[in-house]
C-alpha atoms as a PDB file:
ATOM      1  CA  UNK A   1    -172.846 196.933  17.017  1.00  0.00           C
ATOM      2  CA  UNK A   2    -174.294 200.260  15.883  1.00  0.00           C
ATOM      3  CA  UNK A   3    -173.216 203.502  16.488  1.00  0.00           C
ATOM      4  CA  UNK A   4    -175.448 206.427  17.460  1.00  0.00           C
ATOM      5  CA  UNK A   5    -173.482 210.142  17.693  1.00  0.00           C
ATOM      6  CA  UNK A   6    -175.928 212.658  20.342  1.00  0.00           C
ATOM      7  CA  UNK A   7    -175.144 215.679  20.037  1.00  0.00           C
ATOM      8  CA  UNK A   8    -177.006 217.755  22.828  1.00  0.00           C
ATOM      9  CA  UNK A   9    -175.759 220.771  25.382  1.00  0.00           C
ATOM     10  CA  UNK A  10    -178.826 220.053  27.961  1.00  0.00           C
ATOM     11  CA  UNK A  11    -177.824 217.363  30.939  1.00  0.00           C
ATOM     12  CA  UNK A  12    -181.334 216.395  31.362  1.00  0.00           C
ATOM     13  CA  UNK A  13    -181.799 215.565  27.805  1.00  0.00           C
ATOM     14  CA  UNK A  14    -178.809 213.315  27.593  1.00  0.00           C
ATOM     15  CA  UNK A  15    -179.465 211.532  30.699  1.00  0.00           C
ATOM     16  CA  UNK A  16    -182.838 210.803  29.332  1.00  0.00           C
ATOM     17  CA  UNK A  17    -181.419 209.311  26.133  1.00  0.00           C
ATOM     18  CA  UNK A  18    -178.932 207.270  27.893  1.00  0.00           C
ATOM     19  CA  UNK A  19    -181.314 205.852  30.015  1.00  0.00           C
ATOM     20  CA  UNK A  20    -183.745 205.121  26.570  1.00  0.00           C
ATOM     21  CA  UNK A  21    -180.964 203.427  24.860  1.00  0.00           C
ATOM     22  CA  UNK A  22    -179.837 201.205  27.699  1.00  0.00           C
ATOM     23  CA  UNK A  23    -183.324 199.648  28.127  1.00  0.00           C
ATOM     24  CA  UNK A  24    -183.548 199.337  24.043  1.00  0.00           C
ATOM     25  CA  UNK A  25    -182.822 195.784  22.979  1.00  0.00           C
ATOM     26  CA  UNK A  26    -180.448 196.725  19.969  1.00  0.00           C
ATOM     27  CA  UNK A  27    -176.581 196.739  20.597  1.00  0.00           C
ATOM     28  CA  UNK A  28    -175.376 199.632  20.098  1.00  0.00           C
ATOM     29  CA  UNK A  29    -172.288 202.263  21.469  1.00  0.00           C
ATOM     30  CA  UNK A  30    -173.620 205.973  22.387  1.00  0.00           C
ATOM     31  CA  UNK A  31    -171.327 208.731  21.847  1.00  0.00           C
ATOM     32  CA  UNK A  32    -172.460 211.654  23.370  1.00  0.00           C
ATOM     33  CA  UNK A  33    -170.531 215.008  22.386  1.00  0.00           C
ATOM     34  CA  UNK A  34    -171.840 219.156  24.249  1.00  0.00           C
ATOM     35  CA  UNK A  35    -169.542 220.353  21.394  1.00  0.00           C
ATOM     36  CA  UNK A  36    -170.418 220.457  17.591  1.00  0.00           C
ATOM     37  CA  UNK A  37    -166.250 220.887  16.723  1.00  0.00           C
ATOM     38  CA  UNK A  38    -165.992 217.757  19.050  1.00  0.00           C
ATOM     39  CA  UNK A  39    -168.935 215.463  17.577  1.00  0.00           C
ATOM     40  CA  UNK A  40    -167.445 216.682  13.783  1.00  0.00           C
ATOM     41  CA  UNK A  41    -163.819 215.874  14.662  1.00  0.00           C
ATOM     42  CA  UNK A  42    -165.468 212.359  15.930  1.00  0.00           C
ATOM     43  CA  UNK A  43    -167.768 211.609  12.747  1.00  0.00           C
ATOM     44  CA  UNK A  44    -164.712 211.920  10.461  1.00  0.00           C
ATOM     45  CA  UNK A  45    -162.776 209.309  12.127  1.00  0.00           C
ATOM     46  CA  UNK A  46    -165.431 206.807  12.964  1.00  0.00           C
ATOM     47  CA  UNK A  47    -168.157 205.275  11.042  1.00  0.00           C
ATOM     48  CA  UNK A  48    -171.405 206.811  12.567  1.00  0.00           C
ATOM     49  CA  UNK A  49    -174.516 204.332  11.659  1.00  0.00           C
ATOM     50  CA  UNK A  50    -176.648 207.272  13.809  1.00  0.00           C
ATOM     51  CA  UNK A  51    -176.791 211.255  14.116  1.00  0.00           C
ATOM     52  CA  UNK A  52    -179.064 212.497  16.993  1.00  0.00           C
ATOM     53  CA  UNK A  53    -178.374 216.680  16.939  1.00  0.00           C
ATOM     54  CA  UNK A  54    -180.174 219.224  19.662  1.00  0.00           C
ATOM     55  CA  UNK A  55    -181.223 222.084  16.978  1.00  0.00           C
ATOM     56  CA  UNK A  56    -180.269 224.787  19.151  1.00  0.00           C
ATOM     57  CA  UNK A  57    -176.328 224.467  20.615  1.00  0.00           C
ATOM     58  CA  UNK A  58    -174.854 226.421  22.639  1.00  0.00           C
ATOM     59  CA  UNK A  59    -172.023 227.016  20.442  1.00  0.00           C
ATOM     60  CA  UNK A  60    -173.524 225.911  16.545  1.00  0.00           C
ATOM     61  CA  UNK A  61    -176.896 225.134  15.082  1.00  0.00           C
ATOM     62  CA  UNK A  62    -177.805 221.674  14.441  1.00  0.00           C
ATOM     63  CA  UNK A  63    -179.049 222.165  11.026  1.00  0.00           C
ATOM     64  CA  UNK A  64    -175.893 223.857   9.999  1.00  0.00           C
ATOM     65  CA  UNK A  65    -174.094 220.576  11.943  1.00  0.00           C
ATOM     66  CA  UNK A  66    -175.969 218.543   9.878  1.00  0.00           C
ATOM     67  CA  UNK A  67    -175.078 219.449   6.660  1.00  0.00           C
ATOM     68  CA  UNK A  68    -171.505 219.513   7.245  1.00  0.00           C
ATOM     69  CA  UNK A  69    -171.695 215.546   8.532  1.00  0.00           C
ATOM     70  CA  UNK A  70    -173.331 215.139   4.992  1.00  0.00           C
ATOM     71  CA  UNK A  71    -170.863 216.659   2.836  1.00  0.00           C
END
């Protein structure tokens, strides 16, 4: 079972990527995080086989997110 990390501070937008990945055909568990700190605290202590970020958080940029997941 795969898991995907989403990363996204808009309701509508998760709700629309839950509903995607429940009607995909791949197992998989979605954790969804508002919160860069949260979703980074998360990554370290799980294997993440998945990194969906919003660009534009309320509280962090994405891009910036991302390359701290890399390193």
């Amino acid at each position: 079972m795969g898991l995907i990390l989403l990363v996204e501070d808009e309701p509508g937008a998760v709700a629309l990527m839950r509903r995607y990945m429940e009607n995909s055909s791949m197992e998989h568990k979605l954790a969804v995080f508002e919160k860069a700190a949260e979703a980074l605290f998360y990554a370290v202590k799980n294997k993440v086989d998945l990194f969906i970020l919003d660009i534009q958080l309320l509280d962090y940029r994405g891009t910036e997110l991302a390359r701290q997941l890399r390193s």
